[in-house]
Protein backbone atom coordinates (compact mmCIF):
# COMPACT_ATOMS: atom_id res chain seq x y z
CA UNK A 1 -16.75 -1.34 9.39
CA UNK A 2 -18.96 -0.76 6.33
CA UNK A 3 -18.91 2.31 4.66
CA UNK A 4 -15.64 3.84 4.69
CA UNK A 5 -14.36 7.70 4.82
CA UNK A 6 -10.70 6.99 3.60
CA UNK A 7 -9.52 10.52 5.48
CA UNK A 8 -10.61 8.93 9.03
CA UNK A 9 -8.62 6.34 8.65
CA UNK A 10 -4.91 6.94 10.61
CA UNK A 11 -2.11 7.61 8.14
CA UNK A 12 1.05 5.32 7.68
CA UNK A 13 4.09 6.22 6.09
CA UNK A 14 5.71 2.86 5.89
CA UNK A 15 9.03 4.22 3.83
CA UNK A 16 9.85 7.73 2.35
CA UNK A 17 7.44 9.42 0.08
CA UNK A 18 4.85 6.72 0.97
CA UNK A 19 2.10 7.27 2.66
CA UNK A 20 -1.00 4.36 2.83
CA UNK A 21 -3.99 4.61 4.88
CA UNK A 22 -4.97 0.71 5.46
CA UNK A 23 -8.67 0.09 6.85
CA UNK A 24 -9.38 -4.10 7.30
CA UNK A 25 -11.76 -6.34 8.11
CA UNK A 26 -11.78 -10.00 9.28
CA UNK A 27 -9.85 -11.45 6.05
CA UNK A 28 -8.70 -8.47 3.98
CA UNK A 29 -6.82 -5.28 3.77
CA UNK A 30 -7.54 -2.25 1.64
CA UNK A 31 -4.05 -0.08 0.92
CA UNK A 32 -4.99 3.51 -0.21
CA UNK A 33 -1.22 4.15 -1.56
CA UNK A 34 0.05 7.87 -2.23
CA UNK A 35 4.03 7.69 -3.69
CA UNK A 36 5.64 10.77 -4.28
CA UNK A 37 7.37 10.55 -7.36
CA UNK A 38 10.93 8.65 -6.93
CA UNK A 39 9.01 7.06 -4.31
CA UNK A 40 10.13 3.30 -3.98
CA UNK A 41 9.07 0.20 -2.42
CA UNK A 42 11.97 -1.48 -2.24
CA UNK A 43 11.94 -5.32 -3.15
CA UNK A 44 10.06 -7.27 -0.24
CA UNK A 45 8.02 -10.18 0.20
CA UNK A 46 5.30 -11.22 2.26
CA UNK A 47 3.46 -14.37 3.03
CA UNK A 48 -0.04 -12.32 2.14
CA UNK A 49 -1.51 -12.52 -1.30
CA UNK A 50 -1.72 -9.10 -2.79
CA UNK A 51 -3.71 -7.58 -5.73
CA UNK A 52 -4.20 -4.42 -7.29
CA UNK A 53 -4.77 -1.01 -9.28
CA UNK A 54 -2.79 1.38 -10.41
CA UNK A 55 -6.01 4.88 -10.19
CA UNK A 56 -3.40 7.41 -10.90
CA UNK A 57 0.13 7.53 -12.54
CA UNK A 58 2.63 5.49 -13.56
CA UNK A 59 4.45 3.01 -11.87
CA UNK A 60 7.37 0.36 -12.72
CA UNK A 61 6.76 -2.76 -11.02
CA UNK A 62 8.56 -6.09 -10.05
CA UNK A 63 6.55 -8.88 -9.69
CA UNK A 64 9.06 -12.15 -9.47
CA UNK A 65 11.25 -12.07 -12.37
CA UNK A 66 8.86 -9.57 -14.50
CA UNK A 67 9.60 -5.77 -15.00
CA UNK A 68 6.46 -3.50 -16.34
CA UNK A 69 5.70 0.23 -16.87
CA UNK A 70 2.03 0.51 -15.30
CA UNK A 71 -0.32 3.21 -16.16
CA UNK A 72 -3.79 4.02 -14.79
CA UNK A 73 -5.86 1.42 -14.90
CA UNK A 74 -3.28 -1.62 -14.98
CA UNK A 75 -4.01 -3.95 -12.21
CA UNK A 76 -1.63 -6.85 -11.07
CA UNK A 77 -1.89 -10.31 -8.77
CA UNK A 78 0.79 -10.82 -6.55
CA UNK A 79 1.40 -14.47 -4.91
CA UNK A 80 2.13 -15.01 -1.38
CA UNK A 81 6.46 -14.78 -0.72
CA UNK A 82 7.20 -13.78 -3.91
CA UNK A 83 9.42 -10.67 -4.26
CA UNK A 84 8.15 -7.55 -5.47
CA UNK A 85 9.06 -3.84 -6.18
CA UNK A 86 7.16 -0.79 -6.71
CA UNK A 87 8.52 3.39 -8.04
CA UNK A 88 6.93 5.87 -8.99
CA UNK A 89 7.75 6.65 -12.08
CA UNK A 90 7.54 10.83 -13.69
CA UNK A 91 4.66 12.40 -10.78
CA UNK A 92 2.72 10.71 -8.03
CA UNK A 93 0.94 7.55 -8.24
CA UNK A 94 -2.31 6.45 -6.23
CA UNK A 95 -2.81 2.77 -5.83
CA UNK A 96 -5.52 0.44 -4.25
CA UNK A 97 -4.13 -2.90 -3.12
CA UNK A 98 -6.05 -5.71 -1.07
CA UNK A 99 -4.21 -8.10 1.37
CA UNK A 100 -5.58 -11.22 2.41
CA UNK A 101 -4.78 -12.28 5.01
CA UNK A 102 -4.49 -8.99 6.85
CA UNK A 103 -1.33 -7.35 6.75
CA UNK A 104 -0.70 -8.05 10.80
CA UNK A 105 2.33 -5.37 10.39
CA UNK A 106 -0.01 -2.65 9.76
CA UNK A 107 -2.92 -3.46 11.20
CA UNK A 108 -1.00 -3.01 14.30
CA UNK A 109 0.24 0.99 13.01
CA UNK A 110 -3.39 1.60 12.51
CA UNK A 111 -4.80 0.43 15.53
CA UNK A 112 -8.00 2.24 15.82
CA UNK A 113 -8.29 3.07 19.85
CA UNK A 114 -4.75 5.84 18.50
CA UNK A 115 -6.43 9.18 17.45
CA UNK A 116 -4.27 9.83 13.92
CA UNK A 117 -2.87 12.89 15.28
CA UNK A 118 -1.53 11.24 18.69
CA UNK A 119 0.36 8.61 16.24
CA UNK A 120 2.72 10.54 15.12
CA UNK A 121 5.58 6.72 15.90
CA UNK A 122 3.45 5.41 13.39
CA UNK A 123 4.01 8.76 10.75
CA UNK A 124 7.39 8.29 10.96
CA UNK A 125 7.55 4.58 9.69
């Protein structure tokens, strides 16, 4: 893929007030992560290793056993299957978070032969 222009990539709302636009190659995942604030990722695990950074906001977030107030800047490792939990906490947040492997899940909402606009299934998620 290369270079990347983030707004050609198909939008995903995955749950309410989310919205993530997830381009991939071979072995990773990049999540470009817009929460409204309120927005919550409810607690969830996943067998891919996840890492991060909070660019814009503040978020509280559940790693495991461990509750923390993020701001900008604060970046976080997340095992493989270990629960986490993400809200946005007083505005919007923007996050970058990297998968590996890639997220099967939503590599499938974003496959790239669906023009953005035609998956609107995928929107609704």
């Amino acid at each position: 893929m290369g270079f990347i222009n983030i707004d050609e990539i198909p939008l995903i709302s995955p749950v309410p007030g989310c919205r993530m636009r997830t381009p991939f190659g071979q072995n990773i995942m990049l999540s470009h992560l817009e929460m409204d604030d309120g927005a919550e990722v409810p607690l969830h695990s996943h067998p891919h290793e996840q890492g991060g950074m909070l660019i814009r906001g503040r978020l509280q977030l559940t790693i495991g056993d461990e509750t923390r107030l993020c701001e900008s800047g604060a970046m976080f490792l997340i095992p493989p299957n270990v629960p986490h939990r993400a809200v946005a906490v007083a505005g919007p947040v923007l996050v970058l978070d990297v998968f590996s492997p890639v997220r099967e899940d939503y590599a499938k909402l974003t496959n790239n032969y669906i023009p953005p606009l035609e998956n609107k299934d995928a929107e609704t998620r």
